[in-house]
PDB file of N, CA and C in Angstrom:
ATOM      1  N   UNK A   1      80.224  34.252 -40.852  1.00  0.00           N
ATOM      2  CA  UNK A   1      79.541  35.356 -40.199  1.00  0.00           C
ATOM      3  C   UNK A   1      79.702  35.217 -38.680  1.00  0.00           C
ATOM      4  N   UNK A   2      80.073  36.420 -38.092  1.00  0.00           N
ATOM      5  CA  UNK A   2      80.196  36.460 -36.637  1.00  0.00           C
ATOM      6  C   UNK A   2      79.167  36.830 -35.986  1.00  0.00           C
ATOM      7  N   UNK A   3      78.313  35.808 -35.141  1.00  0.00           N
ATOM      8  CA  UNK A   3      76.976  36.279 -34.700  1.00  0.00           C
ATOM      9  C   UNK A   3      77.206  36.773 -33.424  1.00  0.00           C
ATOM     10  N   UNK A   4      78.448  36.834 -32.543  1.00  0.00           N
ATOM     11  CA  UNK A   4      78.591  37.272 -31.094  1.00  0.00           C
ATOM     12  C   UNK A   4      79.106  38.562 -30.966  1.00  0.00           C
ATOM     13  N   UNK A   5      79.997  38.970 -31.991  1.00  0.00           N
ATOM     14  CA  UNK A   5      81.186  39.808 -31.940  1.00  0.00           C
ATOM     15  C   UNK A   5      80.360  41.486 -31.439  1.00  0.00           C
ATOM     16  N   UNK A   6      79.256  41.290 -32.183  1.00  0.00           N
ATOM     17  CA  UNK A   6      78.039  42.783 -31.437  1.00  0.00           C
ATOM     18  C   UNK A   6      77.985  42.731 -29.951  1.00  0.00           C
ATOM     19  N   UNK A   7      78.164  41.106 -29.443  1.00  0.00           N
ATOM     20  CA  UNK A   7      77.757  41.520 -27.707  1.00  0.00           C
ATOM     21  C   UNK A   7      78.922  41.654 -27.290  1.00  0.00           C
ATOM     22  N   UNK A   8      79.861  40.979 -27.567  1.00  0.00           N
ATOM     23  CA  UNK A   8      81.250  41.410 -27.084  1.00  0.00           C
ATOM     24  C   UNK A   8      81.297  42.977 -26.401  1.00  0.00           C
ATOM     25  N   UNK A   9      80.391  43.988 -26.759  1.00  0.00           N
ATOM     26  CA  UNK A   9      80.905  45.575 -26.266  1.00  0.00           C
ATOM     27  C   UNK A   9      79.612  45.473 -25.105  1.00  0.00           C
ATOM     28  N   UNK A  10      79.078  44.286 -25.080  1.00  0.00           N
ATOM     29  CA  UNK A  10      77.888  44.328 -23.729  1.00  0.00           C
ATOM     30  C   UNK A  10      78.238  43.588 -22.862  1.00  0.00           C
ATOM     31  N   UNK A  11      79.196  42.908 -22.779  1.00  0.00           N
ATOM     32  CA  UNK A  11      79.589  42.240 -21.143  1.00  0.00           C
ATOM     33  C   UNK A  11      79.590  42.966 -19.926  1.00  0.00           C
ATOM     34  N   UNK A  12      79.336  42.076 -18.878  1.00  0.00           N
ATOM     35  CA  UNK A  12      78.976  42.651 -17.415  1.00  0.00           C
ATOM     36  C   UNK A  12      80.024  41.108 -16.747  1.00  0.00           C
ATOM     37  N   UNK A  13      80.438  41.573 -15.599  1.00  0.00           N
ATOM     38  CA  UNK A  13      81.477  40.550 -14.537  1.00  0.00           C
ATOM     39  C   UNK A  13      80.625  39.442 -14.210  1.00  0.00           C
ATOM     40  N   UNK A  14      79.009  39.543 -14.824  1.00  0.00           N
ATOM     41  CA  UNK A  14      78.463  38.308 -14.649  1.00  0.00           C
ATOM     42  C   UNK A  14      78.202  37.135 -15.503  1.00  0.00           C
ATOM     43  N   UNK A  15      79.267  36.137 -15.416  1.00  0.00           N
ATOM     44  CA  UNK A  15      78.746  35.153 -16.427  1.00  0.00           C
ATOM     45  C   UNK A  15      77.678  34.510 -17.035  1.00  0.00           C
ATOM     46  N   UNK A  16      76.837  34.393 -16.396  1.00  0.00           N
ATOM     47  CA  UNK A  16      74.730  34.216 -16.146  1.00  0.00           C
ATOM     48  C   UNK A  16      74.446  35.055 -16.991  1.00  0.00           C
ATOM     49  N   UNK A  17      74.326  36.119 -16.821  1.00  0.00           N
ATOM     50  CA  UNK A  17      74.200  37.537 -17.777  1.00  0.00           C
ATOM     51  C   UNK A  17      74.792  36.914 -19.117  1.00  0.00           C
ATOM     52  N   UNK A  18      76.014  37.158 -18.869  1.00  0.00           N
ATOM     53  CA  UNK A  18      76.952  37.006 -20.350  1.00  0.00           C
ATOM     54  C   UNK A  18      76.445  35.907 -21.009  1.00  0.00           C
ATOM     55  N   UNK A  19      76.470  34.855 -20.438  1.00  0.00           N
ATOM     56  CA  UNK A  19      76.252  33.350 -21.237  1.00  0.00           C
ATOM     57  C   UNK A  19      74.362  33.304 -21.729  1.00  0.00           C
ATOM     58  N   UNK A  20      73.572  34.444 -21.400  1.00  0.00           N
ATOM     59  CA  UNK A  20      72.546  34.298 -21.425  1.00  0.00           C
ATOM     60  C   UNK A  20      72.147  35.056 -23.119  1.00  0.00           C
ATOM     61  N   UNK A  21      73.094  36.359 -23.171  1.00  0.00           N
ATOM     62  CA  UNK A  21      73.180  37.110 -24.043  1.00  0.00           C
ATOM     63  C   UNK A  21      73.874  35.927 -25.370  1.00  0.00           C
ATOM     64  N   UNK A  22      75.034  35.115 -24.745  1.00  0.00           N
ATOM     65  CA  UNK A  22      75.078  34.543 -25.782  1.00  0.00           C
ATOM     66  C   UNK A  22      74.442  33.245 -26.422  1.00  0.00           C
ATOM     67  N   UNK A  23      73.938  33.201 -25.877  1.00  0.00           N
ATOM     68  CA  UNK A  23      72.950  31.982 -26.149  1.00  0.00           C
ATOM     69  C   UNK A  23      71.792  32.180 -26.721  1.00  0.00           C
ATOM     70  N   UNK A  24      71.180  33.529 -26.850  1.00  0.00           N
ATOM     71  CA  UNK A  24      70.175  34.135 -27.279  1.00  0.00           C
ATOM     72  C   UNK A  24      70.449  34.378 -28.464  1.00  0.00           C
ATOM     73  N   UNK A  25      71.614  35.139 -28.791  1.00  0.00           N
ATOM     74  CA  UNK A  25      72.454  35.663 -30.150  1.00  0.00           C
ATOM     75  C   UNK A  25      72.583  34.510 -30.866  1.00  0.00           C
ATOM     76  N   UNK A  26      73.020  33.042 -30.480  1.00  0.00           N
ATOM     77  CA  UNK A  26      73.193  31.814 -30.771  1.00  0.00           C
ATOM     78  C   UNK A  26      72.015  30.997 -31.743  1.00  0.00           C
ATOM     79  N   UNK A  27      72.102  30.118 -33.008  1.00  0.00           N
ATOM     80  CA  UNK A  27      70.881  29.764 -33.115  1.00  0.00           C
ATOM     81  C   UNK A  27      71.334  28.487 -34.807  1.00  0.00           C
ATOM     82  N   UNK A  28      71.112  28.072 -35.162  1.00  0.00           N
ATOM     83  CA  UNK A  28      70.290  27.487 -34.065  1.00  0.00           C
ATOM     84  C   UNK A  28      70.570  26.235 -32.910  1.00  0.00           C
ATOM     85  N   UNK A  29      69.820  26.315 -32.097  1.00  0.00           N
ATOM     86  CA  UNK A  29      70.608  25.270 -31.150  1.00  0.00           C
ATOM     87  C   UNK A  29      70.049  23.456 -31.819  1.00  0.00           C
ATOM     88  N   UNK A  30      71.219  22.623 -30.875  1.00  0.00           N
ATOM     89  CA  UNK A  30      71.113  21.302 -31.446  1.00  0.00           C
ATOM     90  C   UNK A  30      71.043  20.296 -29.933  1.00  0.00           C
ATOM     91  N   UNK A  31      70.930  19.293 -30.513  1.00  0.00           N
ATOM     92  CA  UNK A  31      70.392  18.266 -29.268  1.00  0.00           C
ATOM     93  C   UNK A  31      71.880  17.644 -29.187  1.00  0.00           C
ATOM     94  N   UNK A  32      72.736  16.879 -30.009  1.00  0.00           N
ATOM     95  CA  UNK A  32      73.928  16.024 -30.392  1.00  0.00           C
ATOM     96  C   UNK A  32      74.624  16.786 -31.064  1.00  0.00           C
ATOM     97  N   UNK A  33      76.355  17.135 -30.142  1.00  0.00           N
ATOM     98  CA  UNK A  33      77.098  17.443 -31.129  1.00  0.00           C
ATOM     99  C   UNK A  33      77.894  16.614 -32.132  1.00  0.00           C
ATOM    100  N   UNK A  34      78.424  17.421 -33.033  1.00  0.00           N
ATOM    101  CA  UNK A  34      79.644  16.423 -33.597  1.00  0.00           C
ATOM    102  C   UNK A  34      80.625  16.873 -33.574  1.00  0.00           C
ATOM    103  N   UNK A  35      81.404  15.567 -33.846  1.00  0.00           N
ATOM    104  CA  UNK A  35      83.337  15.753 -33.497  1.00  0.00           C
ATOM    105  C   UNK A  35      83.762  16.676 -34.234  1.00  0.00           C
ATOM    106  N   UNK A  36      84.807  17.283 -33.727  1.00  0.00           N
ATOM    107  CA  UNK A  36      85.485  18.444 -34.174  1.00  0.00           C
ATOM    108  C   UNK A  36      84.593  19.666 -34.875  1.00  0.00           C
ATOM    109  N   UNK A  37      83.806  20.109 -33.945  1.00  0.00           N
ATOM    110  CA  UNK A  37      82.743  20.791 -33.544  1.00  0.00           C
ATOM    111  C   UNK A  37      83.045  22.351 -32.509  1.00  0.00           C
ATOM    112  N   UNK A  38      82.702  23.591 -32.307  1.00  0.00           N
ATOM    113  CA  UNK A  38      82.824  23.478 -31.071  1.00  0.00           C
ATOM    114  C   UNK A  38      81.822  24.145 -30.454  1.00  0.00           C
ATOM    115  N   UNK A  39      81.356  24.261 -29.635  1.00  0.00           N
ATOM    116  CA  UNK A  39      79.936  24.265 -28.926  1.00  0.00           C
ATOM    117  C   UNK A  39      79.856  25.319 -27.367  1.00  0.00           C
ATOM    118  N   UNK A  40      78.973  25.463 -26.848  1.00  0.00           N
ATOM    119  CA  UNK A  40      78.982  26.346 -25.784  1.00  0.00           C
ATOM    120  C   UNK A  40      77.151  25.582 -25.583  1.00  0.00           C
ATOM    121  N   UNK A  41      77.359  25.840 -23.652  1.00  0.00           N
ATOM    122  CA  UNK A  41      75.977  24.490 -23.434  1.00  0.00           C
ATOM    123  C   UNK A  41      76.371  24.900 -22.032  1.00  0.00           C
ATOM    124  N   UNK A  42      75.047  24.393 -20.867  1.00  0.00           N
ATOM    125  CA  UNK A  42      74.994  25.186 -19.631  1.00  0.00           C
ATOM    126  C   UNK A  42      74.428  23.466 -19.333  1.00  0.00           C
ATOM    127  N   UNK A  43      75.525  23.210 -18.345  1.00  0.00           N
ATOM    128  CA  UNK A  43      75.820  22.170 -17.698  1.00  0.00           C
ATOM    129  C   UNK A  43      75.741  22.323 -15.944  1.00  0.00           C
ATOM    130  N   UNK A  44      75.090  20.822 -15.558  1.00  0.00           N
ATOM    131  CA  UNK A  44      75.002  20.444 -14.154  1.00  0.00           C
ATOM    132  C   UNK A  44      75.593  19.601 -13.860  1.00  0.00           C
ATOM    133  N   UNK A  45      76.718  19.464 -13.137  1.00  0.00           N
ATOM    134  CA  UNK A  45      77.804  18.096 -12.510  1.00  0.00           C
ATOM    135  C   UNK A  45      76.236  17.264 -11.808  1.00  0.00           C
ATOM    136  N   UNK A  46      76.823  15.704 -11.906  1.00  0.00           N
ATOM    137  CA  UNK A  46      76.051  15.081 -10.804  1.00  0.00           C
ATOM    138  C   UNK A  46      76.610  14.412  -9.892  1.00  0.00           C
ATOM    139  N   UNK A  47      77.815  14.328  -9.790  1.00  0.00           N
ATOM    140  CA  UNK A  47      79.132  14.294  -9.253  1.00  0.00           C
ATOM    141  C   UNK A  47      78.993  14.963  -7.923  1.00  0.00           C
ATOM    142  N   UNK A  48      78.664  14.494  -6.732  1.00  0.00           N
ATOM    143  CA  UNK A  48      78.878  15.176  -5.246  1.00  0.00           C
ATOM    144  C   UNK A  48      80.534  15.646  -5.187  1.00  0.00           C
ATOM    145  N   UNK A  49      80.196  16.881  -4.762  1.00  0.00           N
ATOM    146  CA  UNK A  49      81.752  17.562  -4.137  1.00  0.00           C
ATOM    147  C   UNK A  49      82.734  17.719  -5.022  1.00  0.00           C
ATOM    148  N   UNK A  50      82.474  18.090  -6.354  1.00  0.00           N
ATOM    149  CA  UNK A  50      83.477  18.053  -7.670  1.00  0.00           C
ATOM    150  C   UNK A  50      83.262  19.523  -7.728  1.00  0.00           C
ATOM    151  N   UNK A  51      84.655  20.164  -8.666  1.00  0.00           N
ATOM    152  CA  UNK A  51      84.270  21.515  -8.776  1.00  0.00           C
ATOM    153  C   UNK A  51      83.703  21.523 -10.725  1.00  0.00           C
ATOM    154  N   UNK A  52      83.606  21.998 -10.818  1.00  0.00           N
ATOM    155  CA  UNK A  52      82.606  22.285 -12.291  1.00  0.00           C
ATOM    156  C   UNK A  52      82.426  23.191 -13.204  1.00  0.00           C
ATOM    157  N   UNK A  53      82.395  23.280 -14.446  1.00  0.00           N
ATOM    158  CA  UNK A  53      82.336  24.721 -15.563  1.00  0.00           C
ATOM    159  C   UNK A  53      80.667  24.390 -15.694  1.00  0.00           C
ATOM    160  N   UNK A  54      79.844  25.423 -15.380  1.00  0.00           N
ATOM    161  CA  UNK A  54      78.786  25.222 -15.118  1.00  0.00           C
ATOM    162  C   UNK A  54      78.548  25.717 -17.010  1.00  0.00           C
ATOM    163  N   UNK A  55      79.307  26.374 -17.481  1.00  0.00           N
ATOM    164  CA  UNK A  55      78.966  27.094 -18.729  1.00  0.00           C
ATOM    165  C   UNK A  55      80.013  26.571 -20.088  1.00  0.00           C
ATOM    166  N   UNK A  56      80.143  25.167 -20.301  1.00  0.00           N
ATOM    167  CA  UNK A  56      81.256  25.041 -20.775  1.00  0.00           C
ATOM    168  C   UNK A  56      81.311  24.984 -22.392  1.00  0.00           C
ATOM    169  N   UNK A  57      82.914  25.717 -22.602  1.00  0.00           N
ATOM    170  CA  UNK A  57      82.954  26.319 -24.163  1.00  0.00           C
ATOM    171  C   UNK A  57      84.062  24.681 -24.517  1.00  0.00           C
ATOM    172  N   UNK A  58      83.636  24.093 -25.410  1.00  0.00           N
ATOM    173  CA  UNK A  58      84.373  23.005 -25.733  1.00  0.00           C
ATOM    174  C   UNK A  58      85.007  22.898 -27.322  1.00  0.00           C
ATOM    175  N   UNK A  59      85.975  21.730 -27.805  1.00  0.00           N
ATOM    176  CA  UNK A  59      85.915  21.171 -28.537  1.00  0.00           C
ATOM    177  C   UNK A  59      85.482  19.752 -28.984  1.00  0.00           C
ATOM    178  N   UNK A  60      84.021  19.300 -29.076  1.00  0.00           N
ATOM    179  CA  UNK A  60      83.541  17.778 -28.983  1.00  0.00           C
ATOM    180  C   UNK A  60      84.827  17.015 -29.751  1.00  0.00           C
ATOM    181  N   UNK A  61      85.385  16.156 -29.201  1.00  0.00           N
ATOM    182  CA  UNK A  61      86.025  14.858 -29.376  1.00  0.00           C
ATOM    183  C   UNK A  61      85.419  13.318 -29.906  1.00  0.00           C
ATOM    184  N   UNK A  62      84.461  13.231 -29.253  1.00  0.00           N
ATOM    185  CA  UNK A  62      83.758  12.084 -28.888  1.00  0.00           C
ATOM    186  C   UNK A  62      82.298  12.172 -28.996  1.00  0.00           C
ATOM    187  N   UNK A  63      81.322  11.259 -29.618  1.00  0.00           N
ATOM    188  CA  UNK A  63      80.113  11.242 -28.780  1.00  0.00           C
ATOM    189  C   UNK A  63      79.780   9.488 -28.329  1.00  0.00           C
ATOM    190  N   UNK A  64      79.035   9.476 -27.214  1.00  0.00           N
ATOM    191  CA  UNK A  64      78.835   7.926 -26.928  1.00  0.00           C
ATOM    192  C   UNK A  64      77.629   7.939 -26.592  1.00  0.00           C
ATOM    193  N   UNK A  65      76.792   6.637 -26.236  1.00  0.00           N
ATOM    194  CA  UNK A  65      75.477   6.802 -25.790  1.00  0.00           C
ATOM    195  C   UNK A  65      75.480   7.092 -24.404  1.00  0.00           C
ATOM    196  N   UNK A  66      76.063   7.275 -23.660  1.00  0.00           N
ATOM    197  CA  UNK A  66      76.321   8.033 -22.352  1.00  0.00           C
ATOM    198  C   UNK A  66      76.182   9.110 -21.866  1.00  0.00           C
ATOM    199  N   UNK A  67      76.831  10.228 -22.866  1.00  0.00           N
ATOM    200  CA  UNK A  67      77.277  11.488 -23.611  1.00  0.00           C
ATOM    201  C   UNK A  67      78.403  11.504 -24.229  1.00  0.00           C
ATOM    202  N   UNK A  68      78.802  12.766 -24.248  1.00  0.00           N
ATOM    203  CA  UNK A  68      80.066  13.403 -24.881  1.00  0.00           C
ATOM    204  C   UNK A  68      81.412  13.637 -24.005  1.00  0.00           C
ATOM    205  N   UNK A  69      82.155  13.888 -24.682  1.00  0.00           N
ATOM    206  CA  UNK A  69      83.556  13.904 -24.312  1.00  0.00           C
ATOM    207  C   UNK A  69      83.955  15.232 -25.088  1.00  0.00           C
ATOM    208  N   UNK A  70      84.663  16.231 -24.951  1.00  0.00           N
ATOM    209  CA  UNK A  70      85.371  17.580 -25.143  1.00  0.00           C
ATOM    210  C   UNK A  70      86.561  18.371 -24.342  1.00  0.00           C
ATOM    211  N   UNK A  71      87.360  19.025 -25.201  1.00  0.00           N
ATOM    212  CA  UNK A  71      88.554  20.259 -24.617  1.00  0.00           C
ATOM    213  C   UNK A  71      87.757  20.721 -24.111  1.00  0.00           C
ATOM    214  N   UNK A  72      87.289  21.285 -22.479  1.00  0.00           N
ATOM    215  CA  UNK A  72      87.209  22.555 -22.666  1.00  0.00           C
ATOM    216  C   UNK A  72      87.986  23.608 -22.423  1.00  0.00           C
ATOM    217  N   UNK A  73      87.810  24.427 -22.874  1.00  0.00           N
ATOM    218  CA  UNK A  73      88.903  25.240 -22.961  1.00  0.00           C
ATOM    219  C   UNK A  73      88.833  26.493 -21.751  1.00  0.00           C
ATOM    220  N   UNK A  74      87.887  26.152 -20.861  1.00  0.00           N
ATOM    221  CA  UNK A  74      88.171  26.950 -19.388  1.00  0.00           C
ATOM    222  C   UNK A  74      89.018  26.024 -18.296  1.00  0.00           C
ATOM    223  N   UNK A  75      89.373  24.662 -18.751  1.00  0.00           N
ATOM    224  CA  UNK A  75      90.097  23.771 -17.736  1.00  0.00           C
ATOM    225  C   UNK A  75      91.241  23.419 -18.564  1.00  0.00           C
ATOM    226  N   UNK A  76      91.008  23.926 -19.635  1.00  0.00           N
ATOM    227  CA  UNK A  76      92.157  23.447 -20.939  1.00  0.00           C
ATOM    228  C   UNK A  76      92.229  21.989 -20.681  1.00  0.00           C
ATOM    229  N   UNK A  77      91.189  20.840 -20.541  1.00  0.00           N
ATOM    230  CA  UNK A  77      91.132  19.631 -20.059  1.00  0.00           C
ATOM    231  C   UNK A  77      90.432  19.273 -21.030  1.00  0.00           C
ATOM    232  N   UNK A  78      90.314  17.943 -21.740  1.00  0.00           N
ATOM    233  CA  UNK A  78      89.330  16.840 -21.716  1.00  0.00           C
ATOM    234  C   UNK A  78      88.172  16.900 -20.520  1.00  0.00           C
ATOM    235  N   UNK A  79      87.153  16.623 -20.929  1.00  0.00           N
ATOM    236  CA  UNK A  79      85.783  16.337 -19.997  1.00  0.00           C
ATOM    237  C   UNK A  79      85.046  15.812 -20.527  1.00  0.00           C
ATOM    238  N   UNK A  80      83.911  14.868 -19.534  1.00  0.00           N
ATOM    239  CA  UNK A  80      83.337  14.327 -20.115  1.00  0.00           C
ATOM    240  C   UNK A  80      81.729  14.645 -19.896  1.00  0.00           C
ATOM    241  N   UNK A  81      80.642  14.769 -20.902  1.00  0.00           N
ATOM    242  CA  UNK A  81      79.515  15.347 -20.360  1.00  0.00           C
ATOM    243  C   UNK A  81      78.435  14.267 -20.751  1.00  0.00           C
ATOM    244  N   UNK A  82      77.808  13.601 -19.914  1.00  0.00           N
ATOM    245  CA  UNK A  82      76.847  12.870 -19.513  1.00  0.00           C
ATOM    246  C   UNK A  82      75.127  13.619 -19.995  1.00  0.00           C
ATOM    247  N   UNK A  83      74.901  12.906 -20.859  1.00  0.00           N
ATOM    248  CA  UNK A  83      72.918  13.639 -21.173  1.00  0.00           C
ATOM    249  C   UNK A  83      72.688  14.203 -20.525  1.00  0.00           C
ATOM    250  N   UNK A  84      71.937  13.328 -19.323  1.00  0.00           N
ATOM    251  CA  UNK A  84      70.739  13.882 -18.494  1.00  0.00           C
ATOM    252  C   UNK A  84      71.351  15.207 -18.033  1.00  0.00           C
ATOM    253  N   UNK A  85      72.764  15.573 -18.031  1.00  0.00           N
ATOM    254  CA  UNK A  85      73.450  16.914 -16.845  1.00  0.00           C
ATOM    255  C   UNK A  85      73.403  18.437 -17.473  1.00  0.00           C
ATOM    256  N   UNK A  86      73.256  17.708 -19.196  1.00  0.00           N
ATOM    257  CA  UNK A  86      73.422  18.606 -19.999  1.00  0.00           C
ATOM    258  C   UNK A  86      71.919  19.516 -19.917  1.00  0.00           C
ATOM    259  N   UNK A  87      72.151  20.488 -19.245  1.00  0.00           N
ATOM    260  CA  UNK A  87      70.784  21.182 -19.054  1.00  0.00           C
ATOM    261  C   UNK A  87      69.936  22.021 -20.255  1.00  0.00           C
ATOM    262  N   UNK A  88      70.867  22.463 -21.302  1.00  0.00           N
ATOM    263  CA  UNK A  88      70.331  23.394 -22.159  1.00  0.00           C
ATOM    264  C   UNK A  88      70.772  22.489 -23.746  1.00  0.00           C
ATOM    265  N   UNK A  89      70.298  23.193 -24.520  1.00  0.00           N
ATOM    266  CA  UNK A  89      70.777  22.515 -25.915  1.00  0.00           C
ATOM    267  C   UNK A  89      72.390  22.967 -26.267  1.00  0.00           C
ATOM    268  N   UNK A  90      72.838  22.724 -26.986  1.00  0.00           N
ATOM    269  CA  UNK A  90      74.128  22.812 -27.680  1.00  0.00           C
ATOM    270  C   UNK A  90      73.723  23.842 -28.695  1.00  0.00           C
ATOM    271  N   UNK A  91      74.890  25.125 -29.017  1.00  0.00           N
ATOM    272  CA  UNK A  91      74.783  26.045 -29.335  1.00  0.00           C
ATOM    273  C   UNK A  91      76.485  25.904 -30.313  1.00  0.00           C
ATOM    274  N   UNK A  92      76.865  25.759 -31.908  1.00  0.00           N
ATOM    275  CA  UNK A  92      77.728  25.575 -32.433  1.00  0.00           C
ATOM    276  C   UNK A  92      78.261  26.883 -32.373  1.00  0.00           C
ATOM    277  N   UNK A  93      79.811  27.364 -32.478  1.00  0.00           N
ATOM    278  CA  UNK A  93      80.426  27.981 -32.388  1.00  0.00           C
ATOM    279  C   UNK A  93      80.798  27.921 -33.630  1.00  0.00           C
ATOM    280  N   UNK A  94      81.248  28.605 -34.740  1.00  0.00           N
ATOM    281  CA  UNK A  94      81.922  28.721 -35.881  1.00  0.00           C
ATOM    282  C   UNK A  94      83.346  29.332 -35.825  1.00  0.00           C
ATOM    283  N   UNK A  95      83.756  28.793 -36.795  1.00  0.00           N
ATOM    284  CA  UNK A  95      85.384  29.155 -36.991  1.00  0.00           C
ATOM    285  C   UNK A  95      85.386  31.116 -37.065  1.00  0.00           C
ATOM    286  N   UNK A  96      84.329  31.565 -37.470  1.00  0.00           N
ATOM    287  CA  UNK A  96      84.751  33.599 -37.774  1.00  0.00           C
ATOM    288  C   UNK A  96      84.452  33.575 -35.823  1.00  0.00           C
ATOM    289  N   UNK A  97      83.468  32.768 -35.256  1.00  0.00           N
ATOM    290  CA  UNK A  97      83.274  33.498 -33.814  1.00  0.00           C
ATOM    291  C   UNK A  97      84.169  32.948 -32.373  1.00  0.00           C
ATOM    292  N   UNK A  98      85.250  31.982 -33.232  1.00  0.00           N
ATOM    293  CA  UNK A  98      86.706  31.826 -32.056  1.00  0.00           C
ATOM    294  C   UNK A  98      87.801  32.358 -31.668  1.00  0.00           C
ATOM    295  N   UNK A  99      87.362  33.512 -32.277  1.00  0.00           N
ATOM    296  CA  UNK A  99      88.503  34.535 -31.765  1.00  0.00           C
ATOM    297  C   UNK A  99      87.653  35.361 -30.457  1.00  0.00           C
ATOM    298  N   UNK A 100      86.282  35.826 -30.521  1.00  0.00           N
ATOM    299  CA  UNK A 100      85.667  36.585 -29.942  1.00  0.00           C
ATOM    300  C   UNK A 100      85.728  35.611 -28.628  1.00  0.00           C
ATOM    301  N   UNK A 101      85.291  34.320 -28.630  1.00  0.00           N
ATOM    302  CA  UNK A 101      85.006  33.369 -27.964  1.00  0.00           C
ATOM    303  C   UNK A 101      85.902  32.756 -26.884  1.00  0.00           C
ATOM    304  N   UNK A 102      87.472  33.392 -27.358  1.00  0.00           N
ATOM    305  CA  UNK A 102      88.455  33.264 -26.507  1.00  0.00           C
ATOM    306  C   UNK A 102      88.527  33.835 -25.148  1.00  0.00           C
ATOM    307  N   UNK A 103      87.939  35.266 -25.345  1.00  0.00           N
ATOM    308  CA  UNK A 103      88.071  36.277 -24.987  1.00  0.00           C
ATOM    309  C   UNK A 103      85.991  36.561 -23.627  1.00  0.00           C
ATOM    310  N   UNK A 104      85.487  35.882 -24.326  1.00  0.00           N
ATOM    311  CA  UNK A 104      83.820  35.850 -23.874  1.00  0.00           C
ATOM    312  C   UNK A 104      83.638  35.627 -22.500  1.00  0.00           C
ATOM    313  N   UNK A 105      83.952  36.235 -21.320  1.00  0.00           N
ATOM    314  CA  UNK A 105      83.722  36.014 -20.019  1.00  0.00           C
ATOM    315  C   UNK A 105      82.557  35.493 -19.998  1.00  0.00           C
ATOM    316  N   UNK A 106      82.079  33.864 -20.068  1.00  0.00           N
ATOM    317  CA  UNK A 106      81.224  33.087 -19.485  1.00  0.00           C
ATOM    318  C   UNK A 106      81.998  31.612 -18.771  1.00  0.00           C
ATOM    319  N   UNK A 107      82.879  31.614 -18.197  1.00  0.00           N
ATOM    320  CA  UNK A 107      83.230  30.786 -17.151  1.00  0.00           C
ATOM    321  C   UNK A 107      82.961  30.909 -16.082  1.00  0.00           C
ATOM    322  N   UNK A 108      81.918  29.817 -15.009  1.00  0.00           N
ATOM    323  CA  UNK A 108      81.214  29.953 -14.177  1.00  0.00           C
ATOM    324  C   UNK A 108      81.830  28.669 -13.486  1.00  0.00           C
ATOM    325  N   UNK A 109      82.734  28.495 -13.075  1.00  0.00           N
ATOM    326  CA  UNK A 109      83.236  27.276 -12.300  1.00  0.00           C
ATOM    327  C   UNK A 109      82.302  27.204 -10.777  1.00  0.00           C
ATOM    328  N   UNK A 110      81.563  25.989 -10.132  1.00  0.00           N
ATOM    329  CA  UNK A 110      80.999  25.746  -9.152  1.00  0.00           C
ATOM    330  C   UNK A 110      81.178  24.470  -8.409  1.00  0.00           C
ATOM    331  N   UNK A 111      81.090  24.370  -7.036  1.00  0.00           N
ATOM    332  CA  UNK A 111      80.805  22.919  -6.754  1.00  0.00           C
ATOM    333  C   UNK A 111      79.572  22.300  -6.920  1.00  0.00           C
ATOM    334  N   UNK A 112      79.488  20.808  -6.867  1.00  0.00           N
ATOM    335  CA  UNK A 112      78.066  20.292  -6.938  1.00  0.00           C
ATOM    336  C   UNK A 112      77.729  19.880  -5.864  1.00  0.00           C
TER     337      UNK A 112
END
């Protein structure tokens, strides 16, 4: 079941907006992801002077007692995400809602 694919026709050029709508639509949320997973989560660098996906759509790789490790797929990179930074819960993405998800203007790149 595709739980996003309805907001898809409600986007606005603001990612805040967008990522807010989808996170709402989203449910239920989780504390720990798991590997080969993929997730969407509203993140804070703690990293002085780094640039940053403040909204990042991943594939979890890894988890450690540190945090997590993931693709994401707005840097098409490996990253690594640390607890305490992780500001919101983890929100699973399903295999029917990665096509929509490709496409989901919520990339919010920032410095810290």
């Amino acid at each position: 079941m595709n739980r996003i694919d309805w907001i898809s026709n409600q986007v606005t050029k603001d990612p805040t907006y967008n990522m807010k709508m989808l996170l709402d639509s989203l449910s239920p949320a989780i504390i720990v992801p798991d590997p080969d997973k993929y997730y969407v989560f509203v993140y804070k660098a703690k990293t002085k002077n780094i640039r940053y996906d403040q909204h990042p759509f991943i594939l979890c790789s890894s988890v450690d007692k540190w945090g997590f490790t993931g693709l994401n797929f707005h840097w098409n990179d490996y990253r690594r995400y640390s607890w305490l930074e992780v500001i919101s819960n983890l929100y699973e993405i399903n295999q029917e809602e990665l096509n929509t998800m490709e496409n989901y203007p919520i990339t919010k790149f920032r410095m810290s």
